[in-house]
PDB file of N, CA and C in Angstrom:
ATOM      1  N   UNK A   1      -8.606 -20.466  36.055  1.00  0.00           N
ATOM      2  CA  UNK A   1      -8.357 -20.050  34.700  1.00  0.00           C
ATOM      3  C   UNK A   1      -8.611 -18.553  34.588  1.00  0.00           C
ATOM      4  N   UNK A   2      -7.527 -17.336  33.888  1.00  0.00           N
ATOM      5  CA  UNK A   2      -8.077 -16.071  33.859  1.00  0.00           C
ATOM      6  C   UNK A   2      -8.739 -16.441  32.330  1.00  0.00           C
ATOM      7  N   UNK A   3      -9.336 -15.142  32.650  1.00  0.00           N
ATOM      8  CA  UNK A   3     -10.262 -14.608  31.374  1.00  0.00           C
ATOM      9  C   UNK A   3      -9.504 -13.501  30.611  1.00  0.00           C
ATOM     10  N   UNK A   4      -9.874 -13.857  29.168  1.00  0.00           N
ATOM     11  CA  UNK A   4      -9.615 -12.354  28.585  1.00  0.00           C
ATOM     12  C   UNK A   4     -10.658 -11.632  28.602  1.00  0.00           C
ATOM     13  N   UNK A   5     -10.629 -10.212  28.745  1.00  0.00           N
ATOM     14  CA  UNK A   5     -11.332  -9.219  28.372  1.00  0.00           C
ATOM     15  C   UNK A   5     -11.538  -8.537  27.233  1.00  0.00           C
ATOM     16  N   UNK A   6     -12.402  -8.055  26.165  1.00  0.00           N
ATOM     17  CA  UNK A   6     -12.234  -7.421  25.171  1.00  0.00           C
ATOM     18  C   UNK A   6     -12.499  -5.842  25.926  1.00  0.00           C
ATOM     19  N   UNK A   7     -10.928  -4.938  25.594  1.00  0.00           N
ATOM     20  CA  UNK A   7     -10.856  -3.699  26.192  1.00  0.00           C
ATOM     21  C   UNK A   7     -11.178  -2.928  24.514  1.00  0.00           C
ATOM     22  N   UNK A   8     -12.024  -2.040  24.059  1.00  0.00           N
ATOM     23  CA  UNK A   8     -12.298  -1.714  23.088  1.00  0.00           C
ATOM     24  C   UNK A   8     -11.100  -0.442  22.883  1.00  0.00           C
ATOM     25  N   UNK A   9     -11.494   0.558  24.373  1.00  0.00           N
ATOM     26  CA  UNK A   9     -10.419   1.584  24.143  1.00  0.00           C
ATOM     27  C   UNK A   9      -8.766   1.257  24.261  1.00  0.00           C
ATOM     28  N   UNK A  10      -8.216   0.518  24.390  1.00  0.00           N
ATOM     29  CA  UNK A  10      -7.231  -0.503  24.682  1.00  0.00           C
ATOM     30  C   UNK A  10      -6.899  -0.698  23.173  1.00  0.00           C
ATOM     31  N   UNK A  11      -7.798  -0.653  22.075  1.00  0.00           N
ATOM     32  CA  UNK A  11      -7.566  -1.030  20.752  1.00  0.00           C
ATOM     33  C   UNK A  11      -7.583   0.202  19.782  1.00  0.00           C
ATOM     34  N   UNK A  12      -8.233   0.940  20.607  1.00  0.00           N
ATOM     35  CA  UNK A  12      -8.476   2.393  19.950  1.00  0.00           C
ATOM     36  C   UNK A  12      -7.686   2.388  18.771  1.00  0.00           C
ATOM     37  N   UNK A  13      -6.835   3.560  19.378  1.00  0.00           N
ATOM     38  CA  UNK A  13      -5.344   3.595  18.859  1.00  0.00           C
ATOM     39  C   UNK A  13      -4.991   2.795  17.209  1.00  0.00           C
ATOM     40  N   UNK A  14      -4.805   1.627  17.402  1.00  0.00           N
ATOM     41  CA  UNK A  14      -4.365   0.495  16.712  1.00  0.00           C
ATOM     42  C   UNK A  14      -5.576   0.771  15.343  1.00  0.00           C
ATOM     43  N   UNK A  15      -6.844   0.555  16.037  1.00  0.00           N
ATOM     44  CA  UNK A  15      -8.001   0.528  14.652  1.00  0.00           C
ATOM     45  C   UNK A  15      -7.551   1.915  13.741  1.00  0.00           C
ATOM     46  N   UNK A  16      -7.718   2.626  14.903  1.00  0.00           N
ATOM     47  CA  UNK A  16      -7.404   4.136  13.972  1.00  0.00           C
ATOM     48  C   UNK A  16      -6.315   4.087  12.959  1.00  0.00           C
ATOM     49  N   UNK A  17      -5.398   3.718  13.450  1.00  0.00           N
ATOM     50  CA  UNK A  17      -3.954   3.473  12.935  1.00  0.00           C
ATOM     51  C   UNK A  17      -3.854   2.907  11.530  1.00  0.00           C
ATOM     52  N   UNK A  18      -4.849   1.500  11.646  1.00  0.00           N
ATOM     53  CA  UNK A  18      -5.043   0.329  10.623  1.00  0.00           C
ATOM     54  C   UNK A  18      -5.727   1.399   9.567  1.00  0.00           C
ATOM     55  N   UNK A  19      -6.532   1.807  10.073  1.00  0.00           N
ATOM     56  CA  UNK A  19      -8.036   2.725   9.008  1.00  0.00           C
ATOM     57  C   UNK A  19      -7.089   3.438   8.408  1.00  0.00           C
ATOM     58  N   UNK A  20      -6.349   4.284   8.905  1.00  0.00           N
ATOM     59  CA  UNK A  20      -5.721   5.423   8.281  1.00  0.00           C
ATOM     60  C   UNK A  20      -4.922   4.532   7.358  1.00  0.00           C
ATOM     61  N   UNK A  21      -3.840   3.973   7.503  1.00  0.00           N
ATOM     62  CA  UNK A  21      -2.483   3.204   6.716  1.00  0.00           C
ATOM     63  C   UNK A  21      -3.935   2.488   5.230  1.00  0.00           C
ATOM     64  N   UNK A  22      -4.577   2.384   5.332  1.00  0.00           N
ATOM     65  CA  UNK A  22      -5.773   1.788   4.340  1.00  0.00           C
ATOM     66  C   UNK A  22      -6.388   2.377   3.767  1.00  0.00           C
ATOM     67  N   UNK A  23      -6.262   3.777   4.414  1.00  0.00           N
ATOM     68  CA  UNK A  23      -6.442   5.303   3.465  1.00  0.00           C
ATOM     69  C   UNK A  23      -5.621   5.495   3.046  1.00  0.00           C
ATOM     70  N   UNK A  24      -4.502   5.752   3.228  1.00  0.00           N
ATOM     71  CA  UNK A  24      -3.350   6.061   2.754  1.00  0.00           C
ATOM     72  C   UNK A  24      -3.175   5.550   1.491  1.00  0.00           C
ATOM     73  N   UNK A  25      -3.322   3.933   1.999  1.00  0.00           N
ATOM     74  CA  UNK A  25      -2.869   2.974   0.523  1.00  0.00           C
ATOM     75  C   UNK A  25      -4.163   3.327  -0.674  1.00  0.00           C
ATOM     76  N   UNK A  26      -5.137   2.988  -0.359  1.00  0.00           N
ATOM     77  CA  UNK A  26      -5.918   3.854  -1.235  1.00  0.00           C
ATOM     78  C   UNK A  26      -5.524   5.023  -2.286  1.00  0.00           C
ATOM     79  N   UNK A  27      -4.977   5.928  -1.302  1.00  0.00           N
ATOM     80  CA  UNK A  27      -4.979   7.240  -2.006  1.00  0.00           C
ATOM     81  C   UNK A  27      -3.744   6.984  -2.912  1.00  0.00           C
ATOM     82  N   UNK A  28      -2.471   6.571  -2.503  1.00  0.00           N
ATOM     83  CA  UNK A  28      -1.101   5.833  -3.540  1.00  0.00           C
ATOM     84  C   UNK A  28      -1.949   5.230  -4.411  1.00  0.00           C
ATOM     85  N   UNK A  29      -2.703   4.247  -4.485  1.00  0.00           N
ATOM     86  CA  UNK A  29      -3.170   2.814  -5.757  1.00  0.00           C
ATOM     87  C   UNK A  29      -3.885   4.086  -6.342  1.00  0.00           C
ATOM     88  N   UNK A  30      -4.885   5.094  -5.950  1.00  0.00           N
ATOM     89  CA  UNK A  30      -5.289   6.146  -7.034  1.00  0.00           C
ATOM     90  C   UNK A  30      -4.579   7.016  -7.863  1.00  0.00           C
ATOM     91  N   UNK A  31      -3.491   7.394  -6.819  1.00  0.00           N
ATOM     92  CA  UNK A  31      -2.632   8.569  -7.735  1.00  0.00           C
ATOM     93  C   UNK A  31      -1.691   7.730  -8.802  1.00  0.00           C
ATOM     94  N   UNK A  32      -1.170   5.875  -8.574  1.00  0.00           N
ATOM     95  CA  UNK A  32      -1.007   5.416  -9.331  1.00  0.00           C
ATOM     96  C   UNK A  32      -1.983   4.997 -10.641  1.00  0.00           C
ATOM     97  N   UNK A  33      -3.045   4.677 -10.368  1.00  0.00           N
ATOM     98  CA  UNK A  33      -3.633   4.287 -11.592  1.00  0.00           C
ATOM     99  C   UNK A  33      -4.058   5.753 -12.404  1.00  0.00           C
ATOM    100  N   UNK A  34      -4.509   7.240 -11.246  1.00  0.00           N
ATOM    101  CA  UNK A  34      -4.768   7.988 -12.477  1.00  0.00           C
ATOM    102  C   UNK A  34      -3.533   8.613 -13.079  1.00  0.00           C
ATOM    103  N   UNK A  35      -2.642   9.268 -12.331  1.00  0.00           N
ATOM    104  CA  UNK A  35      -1.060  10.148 -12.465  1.00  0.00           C
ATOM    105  C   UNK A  35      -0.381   9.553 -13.490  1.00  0.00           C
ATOM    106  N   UNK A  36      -0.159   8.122 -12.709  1.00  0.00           N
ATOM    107  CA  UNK A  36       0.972   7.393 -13.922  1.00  0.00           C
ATOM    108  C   UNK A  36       0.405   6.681 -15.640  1.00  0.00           C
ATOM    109  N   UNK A  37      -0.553   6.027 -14.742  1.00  0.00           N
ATOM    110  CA  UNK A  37      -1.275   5.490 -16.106  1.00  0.00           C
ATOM    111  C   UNK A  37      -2.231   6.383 -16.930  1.00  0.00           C
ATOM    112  N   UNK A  38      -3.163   6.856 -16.046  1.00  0.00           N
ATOM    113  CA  UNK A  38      -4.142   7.798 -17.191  1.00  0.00           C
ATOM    114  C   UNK A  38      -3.338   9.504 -17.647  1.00  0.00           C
ATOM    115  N   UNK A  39      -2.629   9.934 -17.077  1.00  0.00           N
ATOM    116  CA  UNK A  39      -1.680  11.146 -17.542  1.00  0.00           C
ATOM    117  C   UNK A  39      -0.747  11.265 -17.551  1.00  0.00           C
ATOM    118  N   UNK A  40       0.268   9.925 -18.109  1.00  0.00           N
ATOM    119  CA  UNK A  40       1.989   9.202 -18.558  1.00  0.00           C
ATOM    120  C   UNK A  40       2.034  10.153 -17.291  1.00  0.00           C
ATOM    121  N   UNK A  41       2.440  10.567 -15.904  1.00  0.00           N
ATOM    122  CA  UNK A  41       3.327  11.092 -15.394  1.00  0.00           C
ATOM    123  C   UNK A  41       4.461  10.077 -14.781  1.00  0.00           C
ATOM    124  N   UNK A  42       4.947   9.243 -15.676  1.00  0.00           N
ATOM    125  CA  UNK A  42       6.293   8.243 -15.490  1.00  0.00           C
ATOM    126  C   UNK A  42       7.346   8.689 -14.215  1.00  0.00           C
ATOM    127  N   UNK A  43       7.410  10.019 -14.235  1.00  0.00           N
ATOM    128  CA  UNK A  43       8.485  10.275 -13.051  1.00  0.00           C
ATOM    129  C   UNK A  43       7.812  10.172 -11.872  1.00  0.00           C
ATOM    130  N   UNK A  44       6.454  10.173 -11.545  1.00  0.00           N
ATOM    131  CA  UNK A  44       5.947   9.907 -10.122  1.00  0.00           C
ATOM    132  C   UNK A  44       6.273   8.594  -9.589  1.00  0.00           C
ATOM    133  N   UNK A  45       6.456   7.930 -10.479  1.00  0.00           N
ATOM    134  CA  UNK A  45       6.702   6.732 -10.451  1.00  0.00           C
ATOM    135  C   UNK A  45       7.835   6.235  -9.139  1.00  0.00           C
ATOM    136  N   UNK A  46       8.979   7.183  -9.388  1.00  0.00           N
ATOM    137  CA  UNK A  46      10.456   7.082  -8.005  1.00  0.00           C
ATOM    138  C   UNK A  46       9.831   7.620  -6.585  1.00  0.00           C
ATOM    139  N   UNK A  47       8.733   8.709  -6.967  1.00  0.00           N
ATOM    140  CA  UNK A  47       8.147   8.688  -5.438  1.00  0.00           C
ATOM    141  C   UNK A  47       7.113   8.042  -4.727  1.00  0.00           C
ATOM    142  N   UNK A  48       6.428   7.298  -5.214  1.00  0.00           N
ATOM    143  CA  UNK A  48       5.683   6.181  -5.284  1.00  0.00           C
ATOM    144  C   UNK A  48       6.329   5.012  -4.985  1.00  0.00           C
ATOM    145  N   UNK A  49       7.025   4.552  -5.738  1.00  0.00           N
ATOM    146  CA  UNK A  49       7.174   2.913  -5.323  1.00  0.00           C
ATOM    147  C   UNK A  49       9.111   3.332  -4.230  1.00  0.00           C
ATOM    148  N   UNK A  50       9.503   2.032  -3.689  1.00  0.00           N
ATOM    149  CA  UNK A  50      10.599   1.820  -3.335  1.00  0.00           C
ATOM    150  C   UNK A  50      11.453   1.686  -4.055  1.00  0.00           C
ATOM    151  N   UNK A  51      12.691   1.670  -4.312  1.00  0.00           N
ATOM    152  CA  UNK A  51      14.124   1.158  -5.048  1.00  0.00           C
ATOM    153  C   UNK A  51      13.690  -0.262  -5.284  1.00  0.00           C
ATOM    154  N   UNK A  52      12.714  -1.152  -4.399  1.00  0.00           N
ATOM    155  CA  UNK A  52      13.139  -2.472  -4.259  1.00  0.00           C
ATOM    156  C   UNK A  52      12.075  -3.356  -4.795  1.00  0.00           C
ATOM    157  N   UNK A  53      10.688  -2.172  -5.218  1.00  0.00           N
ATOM    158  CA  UNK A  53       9.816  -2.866  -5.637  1.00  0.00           C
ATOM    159  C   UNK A  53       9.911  -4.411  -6.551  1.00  0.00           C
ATOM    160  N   UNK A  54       8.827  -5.122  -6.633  1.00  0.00           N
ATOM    161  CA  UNK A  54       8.981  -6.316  -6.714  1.00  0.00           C
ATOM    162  C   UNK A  54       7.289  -6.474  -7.007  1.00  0.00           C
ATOM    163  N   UNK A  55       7.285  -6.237  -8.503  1.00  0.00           N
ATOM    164  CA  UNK A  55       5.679  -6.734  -9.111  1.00  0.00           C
ATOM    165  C   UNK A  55       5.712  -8.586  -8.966  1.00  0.00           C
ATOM    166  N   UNK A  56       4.552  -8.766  -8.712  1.00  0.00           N
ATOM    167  CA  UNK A  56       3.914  -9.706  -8.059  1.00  0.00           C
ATOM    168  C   UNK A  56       2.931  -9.865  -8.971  1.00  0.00           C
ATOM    169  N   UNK A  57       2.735 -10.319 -10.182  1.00  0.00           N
ATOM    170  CA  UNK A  57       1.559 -10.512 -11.208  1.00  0.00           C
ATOM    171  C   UNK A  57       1.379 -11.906 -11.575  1.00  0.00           C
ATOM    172  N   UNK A  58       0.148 -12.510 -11.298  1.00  0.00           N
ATOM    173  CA  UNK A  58       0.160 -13.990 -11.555  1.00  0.00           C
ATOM    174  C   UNK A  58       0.361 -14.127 -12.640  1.00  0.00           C
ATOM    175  N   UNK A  59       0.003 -12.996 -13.846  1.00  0.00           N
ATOM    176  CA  UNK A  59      -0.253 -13.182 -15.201  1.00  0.00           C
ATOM    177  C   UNK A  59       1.008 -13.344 -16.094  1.00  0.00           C
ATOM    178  N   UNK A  60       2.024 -13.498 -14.809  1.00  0.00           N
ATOM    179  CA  UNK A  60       3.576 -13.028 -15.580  1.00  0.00           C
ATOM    180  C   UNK A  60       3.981 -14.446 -15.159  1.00  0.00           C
ATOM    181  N   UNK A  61       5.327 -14.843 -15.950  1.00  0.00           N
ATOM    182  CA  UNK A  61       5.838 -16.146 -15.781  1.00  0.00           C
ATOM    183  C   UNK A  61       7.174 -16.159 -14.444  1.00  0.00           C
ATOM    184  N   UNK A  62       7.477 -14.915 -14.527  1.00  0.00           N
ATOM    185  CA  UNK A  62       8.490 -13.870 -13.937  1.00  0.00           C
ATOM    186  C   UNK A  62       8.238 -12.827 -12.963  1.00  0.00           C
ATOM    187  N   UNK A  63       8.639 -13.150 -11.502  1.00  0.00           N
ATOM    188  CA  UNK A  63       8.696 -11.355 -11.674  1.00  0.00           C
ATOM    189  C   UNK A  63       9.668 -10.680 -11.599  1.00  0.00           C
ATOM    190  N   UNK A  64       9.638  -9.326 -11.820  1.00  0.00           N
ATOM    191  CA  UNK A  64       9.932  -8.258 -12.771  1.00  0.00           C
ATOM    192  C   UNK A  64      10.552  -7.298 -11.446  1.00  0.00           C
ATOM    193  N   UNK A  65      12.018  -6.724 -11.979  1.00  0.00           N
ATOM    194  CA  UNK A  65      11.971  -5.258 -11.024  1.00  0.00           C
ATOM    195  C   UNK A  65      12.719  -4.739 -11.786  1.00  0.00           C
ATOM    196  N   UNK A  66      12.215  -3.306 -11.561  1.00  0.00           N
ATOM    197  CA  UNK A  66      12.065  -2.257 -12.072  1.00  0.00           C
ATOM    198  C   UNK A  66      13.836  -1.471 -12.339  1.00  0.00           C
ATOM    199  N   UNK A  67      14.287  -1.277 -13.078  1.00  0.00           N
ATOM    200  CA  UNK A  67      15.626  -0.903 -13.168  1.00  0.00           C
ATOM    201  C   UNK A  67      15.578   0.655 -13.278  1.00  0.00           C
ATOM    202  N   UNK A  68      16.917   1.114 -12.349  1.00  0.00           N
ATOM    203  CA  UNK A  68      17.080   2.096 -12.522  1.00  0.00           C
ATOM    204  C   UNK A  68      17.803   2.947 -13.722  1.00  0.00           C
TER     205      UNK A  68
END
């Protein structure tokens, strides 16, 4: 039977990768909640989300996309 090995530097890369893309998203969900919502900047809005967005709200019966 082989064994696996846990290669840590082998994963390097990848963790870094994950961390960053989780910063990233971070920093978008901030500039959305303060930009758009706390200082109406409504037009950030097209560089922020996709054409294709697709809200996902349990609280809705529907979901919702966004028209151009």
């Amino acid at each position: 039977m082989a064994s696996l090995l846990w290669c840590p530097r082998a994963h390097e890369g990848r963790k870094e990768e994950a961390m960053s893309s989780a910063q990233e998203n971070k920093a978008v969900s901030r500039r959305v909640a303060e930009e758009i919502f706390n200082q109406g900047k409504l037009d950030l809005a097209e560089e922020l989300y996709t054409p294709d967005y697709v809200l996902h709200d349990p609280s809705l019966r529907t979901c919702t996309v966004p028209r151009a």
